[in-house]
Every structure is written in C-alpha cells, then in structure tokens.
Protein backbone atom coordinates (compact mmCIF):
# COMPACT_ATOMS: atom_id res chain seq x y z
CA UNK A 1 -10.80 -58.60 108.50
CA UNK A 2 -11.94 -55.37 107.65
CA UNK A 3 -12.79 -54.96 104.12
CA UNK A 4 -11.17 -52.02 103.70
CA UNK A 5 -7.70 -53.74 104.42
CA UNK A 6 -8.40 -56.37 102.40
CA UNK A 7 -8.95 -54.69 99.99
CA UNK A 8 -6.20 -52.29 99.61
CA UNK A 9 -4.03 -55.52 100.16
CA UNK A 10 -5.02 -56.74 97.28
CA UNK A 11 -4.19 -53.90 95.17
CA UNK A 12 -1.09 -53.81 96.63
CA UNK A 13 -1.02 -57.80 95.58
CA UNK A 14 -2.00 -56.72 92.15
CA UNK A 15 0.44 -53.76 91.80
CA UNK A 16 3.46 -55.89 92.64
CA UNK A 17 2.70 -58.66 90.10
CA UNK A 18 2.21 -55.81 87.29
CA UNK A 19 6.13 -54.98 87.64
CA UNK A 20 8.89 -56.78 87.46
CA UNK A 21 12.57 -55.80 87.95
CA UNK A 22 15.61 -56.36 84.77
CA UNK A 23 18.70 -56.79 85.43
CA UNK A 24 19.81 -53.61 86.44
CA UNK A 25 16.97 -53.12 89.39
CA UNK A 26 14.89 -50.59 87.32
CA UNK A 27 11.70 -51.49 87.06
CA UNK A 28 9.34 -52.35 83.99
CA UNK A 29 6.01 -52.82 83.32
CA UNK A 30 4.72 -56.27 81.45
CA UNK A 31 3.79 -54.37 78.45
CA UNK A 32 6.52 -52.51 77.80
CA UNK A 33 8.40 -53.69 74.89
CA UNK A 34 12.11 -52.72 74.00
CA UNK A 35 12.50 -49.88 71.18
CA UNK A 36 13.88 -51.16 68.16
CA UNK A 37 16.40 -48.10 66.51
CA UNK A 38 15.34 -47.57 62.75
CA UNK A 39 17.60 -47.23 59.91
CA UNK A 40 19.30 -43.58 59.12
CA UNK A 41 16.99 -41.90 56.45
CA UNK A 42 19.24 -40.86 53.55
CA UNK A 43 18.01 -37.91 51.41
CA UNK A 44 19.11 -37.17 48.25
CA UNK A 45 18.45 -33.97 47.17
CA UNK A 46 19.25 -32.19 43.61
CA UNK A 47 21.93 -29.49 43.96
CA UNK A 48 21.33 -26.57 44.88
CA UNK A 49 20.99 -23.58 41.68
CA UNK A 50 23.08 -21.00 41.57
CA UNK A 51 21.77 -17.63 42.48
CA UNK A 52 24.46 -15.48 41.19
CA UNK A 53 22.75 -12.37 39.33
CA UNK A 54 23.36 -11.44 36.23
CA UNK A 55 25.92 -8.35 35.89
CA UNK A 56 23.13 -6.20 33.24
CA UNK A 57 24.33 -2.16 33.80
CA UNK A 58 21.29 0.62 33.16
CA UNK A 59 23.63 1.59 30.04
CA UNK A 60 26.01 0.28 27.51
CA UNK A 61 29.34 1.93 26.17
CA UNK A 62 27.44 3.07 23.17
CA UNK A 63 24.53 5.12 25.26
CA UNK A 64 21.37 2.75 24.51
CA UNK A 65 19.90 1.61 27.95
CA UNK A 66 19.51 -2.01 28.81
CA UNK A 67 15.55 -2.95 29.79
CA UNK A 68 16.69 -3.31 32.96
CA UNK A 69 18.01 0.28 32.78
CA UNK A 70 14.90 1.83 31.43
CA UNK A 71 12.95 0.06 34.56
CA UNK A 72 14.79 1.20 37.07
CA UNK A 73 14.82 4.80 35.60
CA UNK A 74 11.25 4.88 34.33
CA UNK A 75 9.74 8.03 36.37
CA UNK A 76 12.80 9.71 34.89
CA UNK A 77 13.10 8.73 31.30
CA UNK A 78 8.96 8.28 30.63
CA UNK A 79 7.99 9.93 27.49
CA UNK A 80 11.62 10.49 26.53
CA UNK A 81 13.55 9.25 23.15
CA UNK A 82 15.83 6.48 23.99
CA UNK A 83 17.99 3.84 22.53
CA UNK A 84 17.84 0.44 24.09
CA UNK A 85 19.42 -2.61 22.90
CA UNK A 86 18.56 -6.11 23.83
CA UNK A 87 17.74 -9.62 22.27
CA UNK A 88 14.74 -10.49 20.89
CA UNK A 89 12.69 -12.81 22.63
CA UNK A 90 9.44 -13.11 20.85
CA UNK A 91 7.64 -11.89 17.65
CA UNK A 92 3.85 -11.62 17.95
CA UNK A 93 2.42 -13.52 15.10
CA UNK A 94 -1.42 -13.30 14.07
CA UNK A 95 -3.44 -17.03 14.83
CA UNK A 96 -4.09 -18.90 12.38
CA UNK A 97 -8.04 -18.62 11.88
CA UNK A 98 -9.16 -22.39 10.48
CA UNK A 99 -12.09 -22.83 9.19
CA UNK A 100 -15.59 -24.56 10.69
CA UNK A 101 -15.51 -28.40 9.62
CA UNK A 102 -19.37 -28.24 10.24
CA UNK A 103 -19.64 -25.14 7.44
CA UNK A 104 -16.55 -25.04 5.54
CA UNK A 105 -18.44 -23.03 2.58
CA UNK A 106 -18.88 -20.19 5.47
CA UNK A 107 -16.67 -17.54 5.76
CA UNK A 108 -14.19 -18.06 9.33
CA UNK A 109 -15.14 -15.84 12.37
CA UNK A 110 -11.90 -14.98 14.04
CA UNK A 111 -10.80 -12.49 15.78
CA UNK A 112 -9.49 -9.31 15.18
CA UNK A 113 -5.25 -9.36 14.83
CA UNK A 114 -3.22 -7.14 17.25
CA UNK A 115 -0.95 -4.72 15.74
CA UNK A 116 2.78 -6.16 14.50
CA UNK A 117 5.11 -5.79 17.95
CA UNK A 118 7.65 -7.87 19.30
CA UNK A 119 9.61 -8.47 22.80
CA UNK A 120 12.93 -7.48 24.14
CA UNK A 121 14.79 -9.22 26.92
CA UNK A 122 18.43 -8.00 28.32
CA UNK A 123 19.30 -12.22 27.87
CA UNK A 124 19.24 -14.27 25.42
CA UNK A 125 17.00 -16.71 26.95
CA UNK A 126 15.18 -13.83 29.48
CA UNK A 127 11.54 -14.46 31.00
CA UNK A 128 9.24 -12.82 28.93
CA UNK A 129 7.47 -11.47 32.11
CA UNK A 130 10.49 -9.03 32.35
CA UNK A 131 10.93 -8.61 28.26
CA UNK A 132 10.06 -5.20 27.04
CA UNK A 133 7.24 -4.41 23.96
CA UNK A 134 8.02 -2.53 20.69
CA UNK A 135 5.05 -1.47 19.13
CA UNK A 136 4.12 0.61 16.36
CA UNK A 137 6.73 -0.27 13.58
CA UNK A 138 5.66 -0.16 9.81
CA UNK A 139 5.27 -3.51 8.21
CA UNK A 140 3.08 -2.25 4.68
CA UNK A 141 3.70 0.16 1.52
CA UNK A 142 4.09 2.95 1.17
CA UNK A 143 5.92 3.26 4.67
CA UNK A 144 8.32 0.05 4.01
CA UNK A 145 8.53 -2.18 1.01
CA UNK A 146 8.71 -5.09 2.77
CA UNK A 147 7.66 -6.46 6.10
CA UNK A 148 10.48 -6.71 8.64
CA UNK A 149 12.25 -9.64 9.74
CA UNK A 150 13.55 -10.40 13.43
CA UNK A 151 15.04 -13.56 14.47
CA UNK A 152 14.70 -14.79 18.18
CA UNK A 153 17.90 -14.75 19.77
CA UNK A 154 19.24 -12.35 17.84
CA UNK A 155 20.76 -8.63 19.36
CA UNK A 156 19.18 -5.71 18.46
CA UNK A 157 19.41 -1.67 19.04
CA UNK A 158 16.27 0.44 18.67
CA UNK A 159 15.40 3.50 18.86
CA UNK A 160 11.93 5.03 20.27
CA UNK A 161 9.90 6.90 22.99
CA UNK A 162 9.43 5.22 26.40
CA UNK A 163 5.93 5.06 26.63
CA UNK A 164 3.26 3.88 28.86
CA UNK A 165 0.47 3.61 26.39
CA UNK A 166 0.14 4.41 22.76
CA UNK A 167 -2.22 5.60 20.52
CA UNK A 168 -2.69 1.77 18.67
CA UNK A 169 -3.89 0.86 22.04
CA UNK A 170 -0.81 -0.90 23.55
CA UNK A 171 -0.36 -0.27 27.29
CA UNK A 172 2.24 -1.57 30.03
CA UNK A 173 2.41 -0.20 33.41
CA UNK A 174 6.37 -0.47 33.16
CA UNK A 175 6.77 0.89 29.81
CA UNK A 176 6.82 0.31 26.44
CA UNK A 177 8.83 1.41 23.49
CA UNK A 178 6.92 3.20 20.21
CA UNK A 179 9.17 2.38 17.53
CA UNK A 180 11.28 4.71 15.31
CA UNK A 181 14.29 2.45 14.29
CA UNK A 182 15.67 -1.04 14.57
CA UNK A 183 18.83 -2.05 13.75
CA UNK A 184 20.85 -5.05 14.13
CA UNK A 185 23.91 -5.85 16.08
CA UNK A 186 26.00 -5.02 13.10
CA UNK A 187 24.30 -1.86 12.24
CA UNK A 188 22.40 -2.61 9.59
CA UNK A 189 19.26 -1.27 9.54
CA UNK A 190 16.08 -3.75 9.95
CA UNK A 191 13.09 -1.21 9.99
CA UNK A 192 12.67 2.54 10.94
CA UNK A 193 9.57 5.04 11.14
CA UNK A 194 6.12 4.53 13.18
CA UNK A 195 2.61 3.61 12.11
CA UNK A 196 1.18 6.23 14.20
CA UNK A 197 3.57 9.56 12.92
CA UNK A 198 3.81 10.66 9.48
CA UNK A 199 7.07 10.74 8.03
CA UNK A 200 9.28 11.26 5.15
CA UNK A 201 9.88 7.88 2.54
CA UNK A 202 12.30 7.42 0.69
CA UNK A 203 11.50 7.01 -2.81
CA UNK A 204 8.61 8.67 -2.85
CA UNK A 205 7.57 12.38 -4.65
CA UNK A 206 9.30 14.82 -3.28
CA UNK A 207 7.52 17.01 -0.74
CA UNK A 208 4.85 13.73 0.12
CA UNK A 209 6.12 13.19 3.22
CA UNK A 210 5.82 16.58 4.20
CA UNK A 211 2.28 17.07 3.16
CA UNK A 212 1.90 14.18 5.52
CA UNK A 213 2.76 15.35 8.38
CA UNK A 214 1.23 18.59 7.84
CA UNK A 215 -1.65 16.55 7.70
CA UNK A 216 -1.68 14.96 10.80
CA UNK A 217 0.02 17.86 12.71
CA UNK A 218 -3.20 19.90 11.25
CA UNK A 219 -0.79 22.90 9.23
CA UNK A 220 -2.14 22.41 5.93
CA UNK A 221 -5.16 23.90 5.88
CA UNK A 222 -4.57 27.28 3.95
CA UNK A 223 -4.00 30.71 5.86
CA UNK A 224 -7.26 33.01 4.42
CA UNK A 225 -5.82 36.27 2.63
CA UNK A 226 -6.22 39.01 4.13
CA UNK A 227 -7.99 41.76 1.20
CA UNK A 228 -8.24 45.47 1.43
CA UNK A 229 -10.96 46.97 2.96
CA UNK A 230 -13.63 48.06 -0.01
CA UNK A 231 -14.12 51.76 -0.80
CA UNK A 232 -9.97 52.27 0.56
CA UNK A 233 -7.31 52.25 -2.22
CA UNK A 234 -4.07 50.20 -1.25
CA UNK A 235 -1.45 51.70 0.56
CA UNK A 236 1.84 52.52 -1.03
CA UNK A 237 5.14 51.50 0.12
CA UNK A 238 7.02 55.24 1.04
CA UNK A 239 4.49 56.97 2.52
C-alpha cells in the first residue's frame, strides 16, 4: 500500500474517534465539557445623592450680595464698596506655639501669626474652598475696646471693598473683602473700621481721628506762609 494512503487513512481513523455525536446529531469533541450557568450577581449600591442646586441669588432683598453674587460679578464690582451677607464658616485662630521639651528654659521659636480674618460661606455648612475672606478688621485699643467675637454658623452682614489683594498682604484671585463693618443678623453691630485706614473713634479727643487720617492721607504737614517781599511795604486793601 502506498504510504501515502495509509497514512492519510489513518488520520482519517484518528479524526473519527476524536468526535462523537449527542443526541441531537451535532457533533462534540471529547474534551468539551458542558457550561455550567453561574448565579445572577446582585449589586447593592448606596443611593444615589441628590444633585439639586442650591437656589443662592447674586443679591438679597436688603441690597448686600451673596458670595456667590460677588463671584459671578467680580470684573464688575472689583475695588467697589459692597455689602455681603453670609454665614460664618471659620475664624482664623493663631497656633498654639508649645514649648521645646529638650530646652524648656529657652524661649519658643514659632512662627509669625497672620493677621485676625475670618471666612464667609452663602451656607451654613458651605466648603470652605468657595467661602469668602474678611481681612483687615480691628481687634486692639485704641481702634476697638475689645476683640470681636464671631460664632461659626452664625449669619452675618458686612460691609467692605471687594478686593483682590490688600495692603496686610492678603491676596485671593477671586476676591476678598477689606473690612469696614460687621454686623449680625439682628443688626447689632459686631465690629466696624479697618486696620489699614485711619478713622474716627468714638470716645476719643475730639479732632484725633482726624489728625489721623491726615496723617496717613499725607495733609498735615503745614502749608509755608507766604511773606512779603523785603524792601516792598504791604499792599492795602482799596487801592
């Protein structure tokens, strides 16, 4: 026989025995196994938040601008006086400087406080990434007599100039407010004035205040007289 034929016979031989037929004619290899189904996966998710926004207008009833207001209108109202009211979210507080355990007797190196300033957000509760900076409010004599108080949560309406930086060396890129006045929701006044501008106090001699701010606006130094000319007698009124 010619070995060719024999062995593609045998192949063939081979082939056959490899398959073998189920019930239904179809054919099916030795290996093959059948597929067993696995159970339904069940997921349990959390529900979903809700994404409604918060309803916060540019303005109240009263004409003080909400921070959300003052951000959307900043190219306009920049270096403006505004009123804005909102909560108060945070109150900077200077760390606490401990001393050395290894050298208690020496003196604590810590760093240099940042001006008082505190945070306002249009919610109670609002991300202080979106809370707006007051800056620049008096907390020492002669300007108040005692340091102001704000409580966190509470509503207040203040009074400044929308500001990108300040002379104390506060900055924001979406504004800030330099303080003149803070009151709270009930009108009662919490604080007024600014570190930075000379002003009037109550209480004080009259006429301080304005030698202060002649001061700093540079108007009190005094006008030289003007004298007659030497050798030329002073001209009389009438002639």
């Amino acid at each position: 026989m010619n070995r060719f034929v024999l062995c593609a016979a045998l192949g063939v031989a081979l082939a056959a025995g490899a398959l073998a037929c189920d019930g239904n004619g179809r054919g099916q290899t030795l290996h093959e196994t059948e597929a067993t189904p696995l159970p339904p996966i069940k997921v349990d998710l959390p529900p979903a938040p809700p994404f409604t926004p918060i309803a916060t207008p540019e303005k109240y009833p009263d004409g003080n601008y909400s921070i959300h207001g003052l951000h959307k209108n900043i190219e306009k109202l920049i270096g403006q006086k505004v009123g804005v009211t909102g909560f108060c979210r945070e109150v900077y507080k200077c760390p606490e400087c401990p001393k050395d355990p290894a050298h208690p007797k020496d003196p604590p190196q810590c760093k240099a406080c940042q001006q008082p300033h505190y945070w306002l957000t249009d919610e109670k509760d609002g991300k202080i990434e979106k809370a707006m900076m007051v800056v620049d409010y008096p907390t020492k004599k002669p300007l108040v007599e005692n340091p102001p108080e704000f409580t966190i949560g509470n509503k207040y309406r203040v009074k400044g100039t929308f500001q990108r930086s300040t002379l104390s060396g506060f900055s924001a890129s979406d504004g800030l407010l330099t303080h003149d006045e803070t009151k709270a929701e009930d009108g009662t006044l919490v604080v007024e004035g600014n570190t930075n501008v000379a002003f009037d106090v109550k209480g004080t001699t009259p006429g301080k205040g304005d030698k202060m701010r002649a001061k700093v606006e540079g108007t009190d130094k005094e006008k030289p007289k003007v004298l007659p000319k030497k050798g030329l007698p002073p001209k009389k009124k009438g002639k």
